[in-house]
C-alpha atoms as a PDB file:
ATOM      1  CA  UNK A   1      -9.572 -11.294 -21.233  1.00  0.00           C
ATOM      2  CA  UNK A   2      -8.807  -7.296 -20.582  1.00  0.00           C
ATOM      3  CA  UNK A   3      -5.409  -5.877 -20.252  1.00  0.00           C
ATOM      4  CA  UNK A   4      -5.026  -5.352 -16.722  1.00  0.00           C
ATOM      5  CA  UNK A   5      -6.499  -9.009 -16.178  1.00  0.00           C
ATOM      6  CA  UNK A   6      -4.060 -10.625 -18.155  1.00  0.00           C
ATOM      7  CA  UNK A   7      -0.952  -8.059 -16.505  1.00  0.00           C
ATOM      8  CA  UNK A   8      -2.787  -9.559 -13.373  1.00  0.00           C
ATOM      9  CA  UNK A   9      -2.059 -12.923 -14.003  1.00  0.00           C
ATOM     10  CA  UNK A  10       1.372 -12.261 -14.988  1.00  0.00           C
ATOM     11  CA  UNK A  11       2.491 -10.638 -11.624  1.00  0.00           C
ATOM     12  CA  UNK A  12       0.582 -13.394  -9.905  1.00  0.00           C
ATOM     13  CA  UNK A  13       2.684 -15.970 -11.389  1.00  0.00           C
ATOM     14  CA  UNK A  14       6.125 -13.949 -11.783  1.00  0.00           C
ATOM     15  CA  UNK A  15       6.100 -11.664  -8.744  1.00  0.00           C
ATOM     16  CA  UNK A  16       9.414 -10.847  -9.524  1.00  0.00           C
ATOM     17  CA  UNK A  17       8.064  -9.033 -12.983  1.00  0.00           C
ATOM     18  CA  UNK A  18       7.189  -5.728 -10.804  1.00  0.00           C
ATOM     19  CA  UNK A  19      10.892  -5.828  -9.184  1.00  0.00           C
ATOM     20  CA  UNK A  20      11.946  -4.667 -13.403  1.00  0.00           C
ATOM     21  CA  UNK A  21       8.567  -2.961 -14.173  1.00  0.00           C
ATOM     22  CA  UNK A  22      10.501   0.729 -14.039  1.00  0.00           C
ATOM     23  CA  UNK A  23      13.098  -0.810 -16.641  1.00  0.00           C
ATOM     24  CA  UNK A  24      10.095  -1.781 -18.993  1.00  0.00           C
ATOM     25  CA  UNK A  25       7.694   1.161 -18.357  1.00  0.00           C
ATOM     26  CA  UNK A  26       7.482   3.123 -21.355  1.00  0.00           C
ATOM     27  CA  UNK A  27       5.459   6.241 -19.685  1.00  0.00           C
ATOM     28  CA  UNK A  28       8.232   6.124 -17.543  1.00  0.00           C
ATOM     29  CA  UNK A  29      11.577   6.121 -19.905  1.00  0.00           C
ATOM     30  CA  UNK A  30       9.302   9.062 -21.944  1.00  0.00           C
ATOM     31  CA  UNK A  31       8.983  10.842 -18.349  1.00  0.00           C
ATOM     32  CA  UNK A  32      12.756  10.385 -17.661  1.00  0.00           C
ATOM     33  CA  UNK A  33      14.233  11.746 -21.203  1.00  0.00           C
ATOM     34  CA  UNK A  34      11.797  14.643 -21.519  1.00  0.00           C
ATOM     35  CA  UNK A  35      12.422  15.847 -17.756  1.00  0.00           C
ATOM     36  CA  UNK A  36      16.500  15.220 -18.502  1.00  0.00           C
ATOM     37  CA  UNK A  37      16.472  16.923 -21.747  1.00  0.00           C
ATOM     38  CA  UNK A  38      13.950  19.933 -20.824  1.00  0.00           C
ATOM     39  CA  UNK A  39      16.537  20.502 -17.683  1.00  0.00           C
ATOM     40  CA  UNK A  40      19.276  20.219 -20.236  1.00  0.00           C
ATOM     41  CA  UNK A  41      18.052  23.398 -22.429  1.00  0.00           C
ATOM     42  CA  UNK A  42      16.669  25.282 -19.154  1.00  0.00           C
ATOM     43  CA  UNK A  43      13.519  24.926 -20.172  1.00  0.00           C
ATOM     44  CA  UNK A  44      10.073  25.302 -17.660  1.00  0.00           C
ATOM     45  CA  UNK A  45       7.221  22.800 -17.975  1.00  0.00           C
ATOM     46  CA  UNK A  46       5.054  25.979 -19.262  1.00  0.00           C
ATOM     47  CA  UNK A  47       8.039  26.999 -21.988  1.00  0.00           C
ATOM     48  CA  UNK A  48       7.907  23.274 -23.307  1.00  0.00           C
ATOM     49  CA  UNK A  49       3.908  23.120 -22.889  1.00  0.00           C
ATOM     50  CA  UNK A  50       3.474  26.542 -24.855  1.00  0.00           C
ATOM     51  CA  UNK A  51       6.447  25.384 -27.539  1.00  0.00           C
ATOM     52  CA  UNK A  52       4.151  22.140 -28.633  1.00  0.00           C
ATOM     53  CA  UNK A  53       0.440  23.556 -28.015  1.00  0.00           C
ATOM     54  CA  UNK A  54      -0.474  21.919 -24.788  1.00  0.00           C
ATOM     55  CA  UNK A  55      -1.146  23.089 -20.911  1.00  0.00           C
ATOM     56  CA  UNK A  56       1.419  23.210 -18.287  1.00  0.00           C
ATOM     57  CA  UNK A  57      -0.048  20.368 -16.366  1.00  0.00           C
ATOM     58  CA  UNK A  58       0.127  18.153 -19.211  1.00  0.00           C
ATOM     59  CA  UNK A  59       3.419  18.841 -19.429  1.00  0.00           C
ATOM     60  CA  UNK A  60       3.529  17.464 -15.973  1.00  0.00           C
ATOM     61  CA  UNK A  61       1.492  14.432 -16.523  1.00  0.00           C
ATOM     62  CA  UNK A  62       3.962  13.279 -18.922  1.00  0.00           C
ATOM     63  CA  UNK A  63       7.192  14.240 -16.369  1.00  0.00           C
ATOM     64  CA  UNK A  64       5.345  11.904 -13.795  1.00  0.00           C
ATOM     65  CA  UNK A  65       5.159   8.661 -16.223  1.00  0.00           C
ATOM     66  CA  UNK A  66       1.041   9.454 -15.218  1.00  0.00           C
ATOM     67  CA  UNK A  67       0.142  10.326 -19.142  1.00  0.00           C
ATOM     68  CA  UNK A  68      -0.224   7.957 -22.060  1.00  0.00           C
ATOM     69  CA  UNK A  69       0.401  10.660 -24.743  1.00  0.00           C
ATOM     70  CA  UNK A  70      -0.779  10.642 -28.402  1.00  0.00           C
ATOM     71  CA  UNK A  71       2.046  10.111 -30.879  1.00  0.00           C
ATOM     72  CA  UNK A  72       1.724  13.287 -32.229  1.00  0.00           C
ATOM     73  CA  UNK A  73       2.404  14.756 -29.194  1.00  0.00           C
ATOM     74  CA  UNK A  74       5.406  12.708 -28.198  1.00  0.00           C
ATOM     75  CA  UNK A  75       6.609  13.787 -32.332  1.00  0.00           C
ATOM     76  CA  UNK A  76       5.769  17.593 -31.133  1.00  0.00           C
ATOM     77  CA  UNK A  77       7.977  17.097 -27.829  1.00  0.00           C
ATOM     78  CA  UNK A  78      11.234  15.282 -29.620  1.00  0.00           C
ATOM     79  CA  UNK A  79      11.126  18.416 -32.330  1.00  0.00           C
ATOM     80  CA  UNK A  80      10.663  20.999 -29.311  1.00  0.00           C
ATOM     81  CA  UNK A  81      13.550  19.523 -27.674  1.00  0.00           C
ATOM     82  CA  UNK A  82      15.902  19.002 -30.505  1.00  0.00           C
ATOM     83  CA  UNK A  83      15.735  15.284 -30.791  1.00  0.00           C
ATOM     84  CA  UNK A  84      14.338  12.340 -32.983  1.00  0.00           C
ATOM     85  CA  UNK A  85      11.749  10.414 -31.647  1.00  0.00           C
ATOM     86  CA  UNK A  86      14.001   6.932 -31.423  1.00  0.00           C
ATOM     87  CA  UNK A  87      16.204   9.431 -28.745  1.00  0.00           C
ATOM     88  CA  UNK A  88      13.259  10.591 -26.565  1.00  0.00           C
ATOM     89  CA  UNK A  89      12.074   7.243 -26.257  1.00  0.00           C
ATOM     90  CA  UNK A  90      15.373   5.357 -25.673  1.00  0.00           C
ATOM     91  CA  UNK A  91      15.711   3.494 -22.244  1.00  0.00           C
ATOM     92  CA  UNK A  92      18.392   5.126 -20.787  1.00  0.00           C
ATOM     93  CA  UNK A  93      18.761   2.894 -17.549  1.00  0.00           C
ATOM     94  CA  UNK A  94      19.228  -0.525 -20.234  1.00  0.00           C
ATOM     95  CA  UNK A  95      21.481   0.619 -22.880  1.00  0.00           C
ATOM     96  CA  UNK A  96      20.565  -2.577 -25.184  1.00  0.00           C
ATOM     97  CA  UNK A  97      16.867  -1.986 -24.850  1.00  0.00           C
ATOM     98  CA  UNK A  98      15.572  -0.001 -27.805  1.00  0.00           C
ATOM     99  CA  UNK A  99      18.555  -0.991 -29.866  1.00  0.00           C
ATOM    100  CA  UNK A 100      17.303  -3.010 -32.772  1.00  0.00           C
ATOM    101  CA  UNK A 101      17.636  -6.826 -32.584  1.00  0.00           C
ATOM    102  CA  UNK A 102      20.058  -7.487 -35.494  1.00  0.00           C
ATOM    103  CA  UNK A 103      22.967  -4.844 -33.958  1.00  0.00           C
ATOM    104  CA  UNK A 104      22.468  -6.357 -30.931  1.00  0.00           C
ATOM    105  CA  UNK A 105      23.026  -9.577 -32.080  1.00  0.00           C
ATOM    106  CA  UNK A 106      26.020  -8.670 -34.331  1.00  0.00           C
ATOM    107  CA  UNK A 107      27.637  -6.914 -31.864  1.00  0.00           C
ATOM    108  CA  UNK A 108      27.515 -10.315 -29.240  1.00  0.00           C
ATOM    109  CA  UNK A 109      28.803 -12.403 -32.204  1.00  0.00           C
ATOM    110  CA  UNK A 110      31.289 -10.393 -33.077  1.00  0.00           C
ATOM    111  CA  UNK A 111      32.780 -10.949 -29.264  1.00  0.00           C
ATOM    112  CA  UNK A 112      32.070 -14.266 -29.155  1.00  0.00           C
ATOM    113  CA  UNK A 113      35.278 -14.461 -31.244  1.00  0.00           C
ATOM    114  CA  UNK A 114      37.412 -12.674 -28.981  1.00  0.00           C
ATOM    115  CA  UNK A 115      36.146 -14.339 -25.884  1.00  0.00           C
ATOM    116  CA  UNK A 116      37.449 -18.027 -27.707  1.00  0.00           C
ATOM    117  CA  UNK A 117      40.794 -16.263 -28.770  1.00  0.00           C
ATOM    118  CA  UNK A 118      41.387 -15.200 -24.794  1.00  0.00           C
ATOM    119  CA  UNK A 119      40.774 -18.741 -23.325  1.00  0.00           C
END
């Protein structure tokens, strides 16, 4: 079974899957955090393009979640905009997503705690 046949047969049975599919799109967290972050250092797409060696429109492919861009690339675009990797491709819009499991997990258990002490 392909890819898309299998994603397919996922949003036939879940429908509700594509109502999230923004929240779990990785092209488009990438296209959010490099448009945010070039607009934070007043950059242009052809500034950023010529700072990591690629053209203008590729620039723009990224911006519009359209491009699936080598790692190298997406290593060339965190340096060019002053950030590590892990914070260009952090999901902004789900602050737990991307953090890694165990932190995530200490930090519920070390409410759960407080929550008893409340009741």
């Amino acid at each position: 079974m392909r890819i898309e046949e299998l994603f397919a047969q996922i949003e036939a049975e879940h429908p509700e899957v594509t109502a999230v599919a923004h929240e779990v799109d990785p092209p488009a967290i990438l296209a959010l955090n490099v448009m945010r972050l070039r607009a934070e250092r007043g950059l242009t797409q052809a500034q950023l393009a010529a700072a990591i060696g690629v053209s203008q429109p590729r620039i723009a492919g990224i911006e519009s979640g359209d491009a699936n861009p080598r790692l190298s690339t997406v290593s060339k675009l965190a340096h060019a905009l002053g950030v590590t990797l892990s914070e260009l491709l952090v999901d902004n819009l789900n602050p737990t997503r991307g953090l890694p499991a165990a932190k995530i997990v200490r930090d519920r258990a070390e409410e759960e705690p407080r929550k008893r002490r409340a009741m």
